[in-house]
N, C-alpha and C. Protein backbone atom coordinates (compact mmCIF):
# COMPACT_ATOMS: atom_id res chain seq x y z
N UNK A 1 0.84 -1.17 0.00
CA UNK A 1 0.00 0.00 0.00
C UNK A 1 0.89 1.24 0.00
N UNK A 2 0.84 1.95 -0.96
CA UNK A 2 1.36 3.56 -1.01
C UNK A 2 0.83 4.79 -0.45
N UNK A 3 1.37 5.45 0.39
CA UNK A 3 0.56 6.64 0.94
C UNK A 3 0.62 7.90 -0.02
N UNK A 4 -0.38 8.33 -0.26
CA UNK A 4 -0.49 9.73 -0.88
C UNK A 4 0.34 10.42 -0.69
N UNK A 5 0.97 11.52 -2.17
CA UNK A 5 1.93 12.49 -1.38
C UNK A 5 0.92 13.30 -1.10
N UNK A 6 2.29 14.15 -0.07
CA UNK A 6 1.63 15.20 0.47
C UNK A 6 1.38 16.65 -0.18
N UNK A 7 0.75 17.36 0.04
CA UNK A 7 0.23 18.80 -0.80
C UNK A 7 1.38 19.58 -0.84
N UNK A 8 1.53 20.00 -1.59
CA UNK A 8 2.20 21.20 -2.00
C UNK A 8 2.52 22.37 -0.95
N UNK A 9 1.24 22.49 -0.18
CA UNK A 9 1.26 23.40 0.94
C UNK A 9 1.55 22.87 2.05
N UNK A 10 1.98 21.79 2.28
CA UNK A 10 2.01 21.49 3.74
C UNK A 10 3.42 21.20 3.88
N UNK A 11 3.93 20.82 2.20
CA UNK A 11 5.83 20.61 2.17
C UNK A 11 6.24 22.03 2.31
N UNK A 12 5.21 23.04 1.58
CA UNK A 12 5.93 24.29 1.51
C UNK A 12 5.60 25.02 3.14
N UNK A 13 4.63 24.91 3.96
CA UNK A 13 4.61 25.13 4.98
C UNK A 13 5.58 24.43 6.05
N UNK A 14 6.23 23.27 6.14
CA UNK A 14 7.53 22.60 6.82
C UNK A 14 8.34 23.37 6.24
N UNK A 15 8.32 24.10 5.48
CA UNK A 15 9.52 24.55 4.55
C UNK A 15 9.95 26.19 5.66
N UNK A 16 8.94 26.79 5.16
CA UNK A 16 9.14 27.49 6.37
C UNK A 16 9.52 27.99 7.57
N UNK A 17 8.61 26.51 8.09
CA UNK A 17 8.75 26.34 9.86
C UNK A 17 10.20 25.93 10.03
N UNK A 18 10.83 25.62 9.76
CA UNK A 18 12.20 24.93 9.50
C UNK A 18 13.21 26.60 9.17
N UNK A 19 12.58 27.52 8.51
CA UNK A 19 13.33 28.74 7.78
C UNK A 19 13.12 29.72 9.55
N UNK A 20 11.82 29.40 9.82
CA UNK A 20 11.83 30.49 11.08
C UNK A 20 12.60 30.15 11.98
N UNK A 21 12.66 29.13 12.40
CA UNK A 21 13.30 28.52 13.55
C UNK A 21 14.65 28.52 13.56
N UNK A 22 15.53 28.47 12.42
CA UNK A 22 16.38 28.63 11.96
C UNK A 22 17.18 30.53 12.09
N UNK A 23 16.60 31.45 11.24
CA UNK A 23 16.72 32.47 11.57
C UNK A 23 16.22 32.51 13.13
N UNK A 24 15.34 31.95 13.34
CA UNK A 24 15.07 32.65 15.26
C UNK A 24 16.37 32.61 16.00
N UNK A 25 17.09 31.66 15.49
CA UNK A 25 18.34 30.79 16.65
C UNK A 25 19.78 31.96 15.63
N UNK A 26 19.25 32.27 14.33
CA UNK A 26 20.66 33.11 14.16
C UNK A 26 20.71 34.66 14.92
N UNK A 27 19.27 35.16 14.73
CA UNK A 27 18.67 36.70 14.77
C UNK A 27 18.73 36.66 16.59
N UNK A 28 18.50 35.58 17.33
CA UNK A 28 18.53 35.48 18.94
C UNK A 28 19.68 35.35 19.31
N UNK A 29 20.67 34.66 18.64
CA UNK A 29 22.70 34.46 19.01
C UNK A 29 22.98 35.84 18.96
N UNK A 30 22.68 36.38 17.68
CA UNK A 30 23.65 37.81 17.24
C UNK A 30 22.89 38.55 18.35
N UNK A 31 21.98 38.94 18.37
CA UNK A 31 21.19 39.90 19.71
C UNK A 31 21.60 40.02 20.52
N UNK A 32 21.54 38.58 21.21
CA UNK A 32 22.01 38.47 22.90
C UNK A 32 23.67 38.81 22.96
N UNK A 33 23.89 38.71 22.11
CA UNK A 33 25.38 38.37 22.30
C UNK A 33 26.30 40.40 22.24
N UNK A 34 25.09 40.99 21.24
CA UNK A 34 25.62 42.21 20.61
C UNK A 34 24.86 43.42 21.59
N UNK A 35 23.12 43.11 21.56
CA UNK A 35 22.78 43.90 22.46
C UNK A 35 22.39 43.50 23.63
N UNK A 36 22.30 42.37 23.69
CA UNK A 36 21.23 42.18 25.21
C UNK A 36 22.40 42.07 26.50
N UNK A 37 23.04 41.19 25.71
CA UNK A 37 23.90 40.38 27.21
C UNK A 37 25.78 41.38 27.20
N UNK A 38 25.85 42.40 26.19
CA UNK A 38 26.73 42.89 25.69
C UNK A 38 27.99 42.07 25.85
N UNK A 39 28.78 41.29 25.43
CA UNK A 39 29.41 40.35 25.18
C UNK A 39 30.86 41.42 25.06
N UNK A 40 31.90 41.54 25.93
CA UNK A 40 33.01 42.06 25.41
C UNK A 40 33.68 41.98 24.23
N UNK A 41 34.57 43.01 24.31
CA UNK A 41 34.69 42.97 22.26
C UNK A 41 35.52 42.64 21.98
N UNK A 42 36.50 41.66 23.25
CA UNK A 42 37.58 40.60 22.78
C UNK A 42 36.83 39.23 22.34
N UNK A 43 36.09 39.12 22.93
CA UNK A 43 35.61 37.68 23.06
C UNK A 43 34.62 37.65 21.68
N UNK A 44 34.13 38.70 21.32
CA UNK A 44 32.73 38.66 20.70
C UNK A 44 33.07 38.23 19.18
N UNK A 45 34.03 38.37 18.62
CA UNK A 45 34.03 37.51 17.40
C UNK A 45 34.40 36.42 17.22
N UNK A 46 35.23 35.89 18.10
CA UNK A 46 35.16 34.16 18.69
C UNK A 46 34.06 33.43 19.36
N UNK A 47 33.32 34.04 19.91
CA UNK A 47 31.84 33.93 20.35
C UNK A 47 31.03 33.40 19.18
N UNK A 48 30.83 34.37 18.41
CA UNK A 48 30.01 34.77 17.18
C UNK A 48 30.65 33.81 16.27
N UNK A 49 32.10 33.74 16.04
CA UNK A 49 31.77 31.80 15.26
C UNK A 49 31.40 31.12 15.67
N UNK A 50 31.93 30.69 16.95
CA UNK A 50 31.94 29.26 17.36
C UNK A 50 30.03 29.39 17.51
N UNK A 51 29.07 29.87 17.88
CA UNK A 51 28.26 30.05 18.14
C UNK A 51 27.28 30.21 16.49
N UNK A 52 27.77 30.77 15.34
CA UNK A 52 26.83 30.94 14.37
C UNK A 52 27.35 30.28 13.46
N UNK A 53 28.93 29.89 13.67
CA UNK A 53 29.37 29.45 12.54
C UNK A 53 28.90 28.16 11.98
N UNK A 54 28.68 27.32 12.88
CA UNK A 54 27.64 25.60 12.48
C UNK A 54 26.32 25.95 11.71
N UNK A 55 25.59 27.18 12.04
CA UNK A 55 24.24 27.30 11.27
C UNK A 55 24.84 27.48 10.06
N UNK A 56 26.05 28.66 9.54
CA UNK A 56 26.15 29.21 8.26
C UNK A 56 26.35 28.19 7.47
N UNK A 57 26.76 26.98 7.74
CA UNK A 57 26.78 25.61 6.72
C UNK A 57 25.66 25.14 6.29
N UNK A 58 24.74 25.61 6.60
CA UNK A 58 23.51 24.80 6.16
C UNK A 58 22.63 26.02 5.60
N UNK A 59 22.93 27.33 5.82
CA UNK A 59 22.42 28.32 5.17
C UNK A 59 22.01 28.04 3.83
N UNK A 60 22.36 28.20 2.68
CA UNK A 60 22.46 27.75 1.41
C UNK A 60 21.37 27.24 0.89
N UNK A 61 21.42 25.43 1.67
CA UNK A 61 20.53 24.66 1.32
C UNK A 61 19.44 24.28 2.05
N UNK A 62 19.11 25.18 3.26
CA UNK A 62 17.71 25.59 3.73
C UNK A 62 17.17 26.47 2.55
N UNK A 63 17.79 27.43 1.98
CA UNK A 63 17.23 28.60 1.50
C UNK A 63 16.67 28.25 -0.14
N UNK A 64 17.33 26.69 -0.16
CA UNK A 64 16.88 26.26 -1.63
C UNK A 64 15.97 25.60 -1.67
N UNK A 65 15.69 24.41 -0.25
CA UNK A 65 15.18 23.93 -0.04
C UNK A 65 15.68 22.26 -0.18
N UNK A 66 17.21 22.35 0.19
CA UNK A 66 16.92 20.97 -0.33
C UNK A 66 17.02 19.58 0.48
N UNK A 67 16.61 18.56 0.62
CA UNK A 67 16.11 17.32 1.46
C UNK A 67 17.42 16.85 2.04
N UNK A 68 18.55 16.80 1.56
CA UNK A 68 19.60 16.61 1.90
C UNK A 68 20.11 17.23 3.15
N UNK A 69 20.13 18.95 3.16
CA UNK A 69 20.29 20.00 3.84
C UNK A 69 19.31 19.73 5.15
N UNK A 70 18.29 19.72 4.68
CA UNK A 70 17.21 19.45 6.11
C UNK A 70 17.58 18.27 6.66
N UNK A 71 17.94 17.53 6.19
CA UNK A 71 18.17 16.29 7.23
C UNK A 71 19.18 16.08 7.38
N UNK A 72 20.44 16.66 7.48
CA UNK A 72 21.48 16.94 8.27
C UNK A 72 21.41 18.17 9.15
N UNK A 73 20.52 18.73 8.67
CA UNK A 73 20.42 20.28 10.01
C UNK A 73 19.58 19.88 11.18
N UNK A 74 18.96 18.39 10.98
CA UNK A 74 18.39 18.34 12.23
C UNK A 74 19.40 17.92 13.66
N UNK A 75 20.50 17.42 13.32
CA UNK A 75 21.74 17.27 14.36
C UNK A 75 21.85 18.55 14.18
N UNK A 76 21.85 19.88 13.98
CA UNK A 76 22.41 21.19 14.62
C UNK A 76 20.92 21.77 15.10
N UNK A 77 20.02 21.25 15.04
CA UNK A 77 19.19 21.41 15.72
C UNK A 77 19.24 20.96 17.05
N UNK A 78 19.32 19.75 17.11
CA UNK A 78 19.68 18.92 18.55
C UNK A 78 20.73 19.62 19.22
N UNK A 79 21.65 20.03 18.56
CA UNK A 79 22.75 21.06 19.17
C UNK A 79 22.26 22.05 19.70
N UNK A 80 21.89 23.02 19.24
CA UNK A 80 21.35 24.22 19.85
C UNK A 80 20.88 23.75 20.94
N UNK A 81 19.93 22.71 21.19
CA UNK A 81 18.64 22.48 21.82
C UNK A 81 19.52 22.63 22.93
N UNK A 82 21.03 21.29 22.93
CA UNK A 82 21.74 21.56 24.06
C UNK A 82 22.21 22.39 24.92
N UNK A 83 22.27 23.26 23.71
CA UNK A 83 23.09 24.32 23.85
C UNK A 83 22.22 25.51 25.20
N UNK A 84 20.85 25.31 24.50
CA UNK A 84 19.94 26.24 25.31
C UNK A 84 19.60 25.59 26.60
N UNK A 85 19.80 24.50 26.73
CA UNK A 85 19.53 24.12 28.00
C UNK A 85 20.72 24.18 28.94
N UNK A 86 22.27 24.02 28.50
CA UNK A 86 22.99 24.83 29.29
C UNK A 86 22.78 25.98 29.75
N UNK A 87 22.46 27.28 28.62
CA UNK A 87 22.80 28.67 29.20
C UNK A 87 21.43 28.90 30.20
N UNK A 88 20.39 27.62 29.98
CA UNK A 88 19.32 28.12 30.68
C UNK A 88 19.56 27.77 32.52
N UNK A 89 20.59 27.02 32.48
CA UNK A 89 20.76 26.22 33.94
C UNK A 89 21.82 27.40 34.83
N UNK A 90 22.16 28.76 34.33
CA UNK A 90 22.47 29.59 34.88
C UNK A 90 21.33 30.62 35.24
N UNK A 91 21.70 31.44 36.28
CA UNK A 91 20.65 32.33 36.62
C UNK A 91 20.48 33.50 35.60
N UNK A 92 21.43 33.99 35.40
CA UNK A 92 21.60 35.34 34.31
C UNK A 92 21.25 35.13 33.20
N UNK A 93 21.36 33.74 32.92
CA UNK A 93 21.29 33.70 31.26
C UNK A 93 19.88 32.64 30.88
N UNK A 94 19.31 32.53 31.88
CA UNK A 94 17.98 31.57 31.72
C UNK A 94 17.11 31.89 30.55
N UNK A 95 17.10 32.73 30.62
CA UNK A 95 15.78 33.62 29.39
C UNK A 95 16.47 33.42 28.09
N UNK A 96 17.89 33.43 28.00
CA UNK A 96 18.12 33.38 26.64
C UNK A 96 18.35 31.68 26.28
N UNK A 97 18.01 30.85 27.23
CA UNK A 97 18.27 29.27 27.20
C UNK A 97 16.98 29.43 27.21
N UNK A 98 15.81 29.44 27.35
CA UNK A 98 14.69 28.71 26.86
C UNK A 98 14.59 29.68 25.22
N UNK A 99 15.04 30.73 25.04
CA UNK A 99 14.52 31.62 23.75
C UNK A 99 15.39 29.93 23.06
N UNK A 100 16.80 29.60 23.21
CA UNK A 100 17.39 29.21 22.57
C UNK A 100 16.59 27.88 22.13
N UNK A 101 16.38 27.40 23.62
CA UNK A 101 15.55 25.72 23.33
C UNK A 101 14.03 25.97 22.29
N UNK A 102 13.38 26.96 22.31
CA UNK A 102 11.98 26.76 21.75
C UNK A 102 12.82 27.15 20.21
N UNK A 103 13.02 27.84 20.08
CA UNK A 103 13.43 28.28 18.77
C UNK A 103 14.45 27.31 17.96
N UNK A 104 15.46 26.26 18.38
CA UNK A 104 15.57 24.85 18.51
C UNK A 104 14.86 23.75 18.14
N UNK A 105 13.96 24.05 18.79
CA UNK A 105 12.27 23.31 18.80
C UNK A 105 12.01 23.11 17.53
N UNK A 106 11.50 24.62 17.15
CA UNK A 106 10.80 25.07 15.92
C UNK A 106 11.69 24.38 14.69
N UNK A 107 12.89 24.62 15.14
CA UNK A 107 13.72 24.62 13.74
C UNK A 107 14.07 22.84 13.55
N UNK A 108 14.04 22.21 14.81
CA UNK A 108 14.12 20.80 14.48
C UNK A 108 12.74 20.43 14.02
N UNK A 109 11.60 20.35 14.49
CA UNK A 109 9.81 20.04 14.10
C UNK A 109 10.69 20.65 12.33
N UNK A 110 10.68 21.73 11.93
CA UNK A 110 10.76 22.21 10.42
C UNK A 110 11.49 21.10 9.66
N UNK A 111 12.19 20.69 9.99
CA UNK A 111 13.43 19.95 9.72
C UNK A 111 12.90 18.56 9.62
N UNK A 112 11.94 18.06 10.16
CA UNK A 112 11.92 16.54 10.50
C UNK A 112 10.99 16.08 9.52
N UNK A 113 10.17 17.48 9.82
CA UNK A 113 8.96 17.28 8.63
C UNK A 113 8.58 17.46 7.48
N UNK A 114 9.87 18.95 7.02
CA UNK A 114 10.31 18.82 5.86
C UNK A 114 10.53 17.94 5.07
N UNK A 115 11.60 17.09 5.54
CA UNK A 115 12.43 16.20 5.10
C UNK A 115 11.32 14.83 4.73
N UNK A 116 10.86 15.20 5.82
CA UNK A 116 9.96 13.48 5.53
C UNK A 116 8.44 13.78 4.17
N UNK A 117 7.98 14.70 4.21
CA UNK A 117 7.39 15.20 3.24
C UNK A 117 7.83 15.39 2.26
N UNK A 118 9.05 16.14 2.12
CA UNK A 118 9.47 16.47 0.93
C UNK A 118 9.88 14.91 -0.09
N UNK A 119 10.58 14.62 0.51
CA UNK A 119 11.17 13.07 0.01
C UNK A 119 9.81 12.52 -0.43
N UNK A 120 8.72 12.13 0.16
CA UNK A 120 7.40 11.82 -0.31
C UNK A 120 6.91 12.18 -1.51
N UNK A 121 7.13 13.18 -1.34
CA UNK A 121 6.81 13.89 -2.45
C UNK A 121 7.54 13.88 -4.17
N UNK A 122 8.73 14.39 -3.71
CA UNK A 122 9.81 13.64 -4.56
C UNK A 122 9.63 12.13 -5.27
N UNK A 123 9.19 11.33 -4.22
CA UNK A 123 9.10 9.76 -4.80
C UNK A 123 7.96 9.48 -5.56
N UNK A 124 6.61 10.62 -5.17
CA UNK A 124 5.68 10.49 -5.95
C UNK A 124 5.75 11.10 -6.91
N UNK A 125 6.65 12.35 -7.47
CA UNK A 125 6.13 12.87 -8.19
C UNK A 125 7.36 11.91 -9.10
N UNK A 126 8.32 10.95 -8.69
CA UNK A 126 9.31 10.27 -9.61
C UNK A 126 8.24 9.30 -10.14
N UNK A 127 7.48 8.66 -9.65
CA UNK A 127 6.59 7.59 -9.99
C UNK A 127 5.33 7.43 -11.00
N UNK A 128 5.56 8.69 -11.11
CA UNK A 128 4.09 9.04 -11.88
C UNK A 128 5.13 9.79 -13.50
């Protein structure tokens, strides 16, 4: 038995959710780091790789959309996630560990479901 692909709108809506969550976790690093938590200005461009530089690899092929890209960005999803639950287990920096974990969230759910839709889709539209 073959399952239906899925609509057009619901790959292009994972498509999305996967794009927000993604920018949430770049647009929330650079923030906290530049205005919120003011980050000294020795540290702050070693910060700012080690911290954005894993997303900018997958930049590219989120933005194309492609199945490959999403389903390797869901391990830097799981990363972040970690990531936010460290800075959240301090007192000062709690608020920016759950911004980090939900927005994490978002961008792994984008990612999982992308991928699994899209490929669906792909196979149906190879089949026909």
């Amino acid at each position: 038995m073959t399952t239906p692909a899925p609509s057009a709108a619901a790959v292009k809506y994972t498509h999305w959710l996967a794009l927000t969550g993604y920018f949430a976790l770049v647009i929330g690093i650079y923030l906290w780091h530049i205005v919120i938590h003011k980050t000294p200005h020795q540290q702050l461009s070693l910060i700012l790789v080690i911290q954005l530089g894993p997303l900018m690899f997958a930049l590219r092929g989120l933005l194309s959309g492609k199945i490959y890209t999403h389903a390797w960005s869901i391990y830097l999803a799981i990363f972040y996630f970690v990531v936010g639950v460290w800075y959240s287990g301090a007192d000062e920096t709690w608020f920016f560990g759950l911004y980090l974990v939900g927005a994490s969230l978002i961008f792994l759910a984008g990612t999982v479901f992308y991928t699994r839709l899209a490929s669906r889709a792909q196979k149906a539209a190879q089949a026909e």
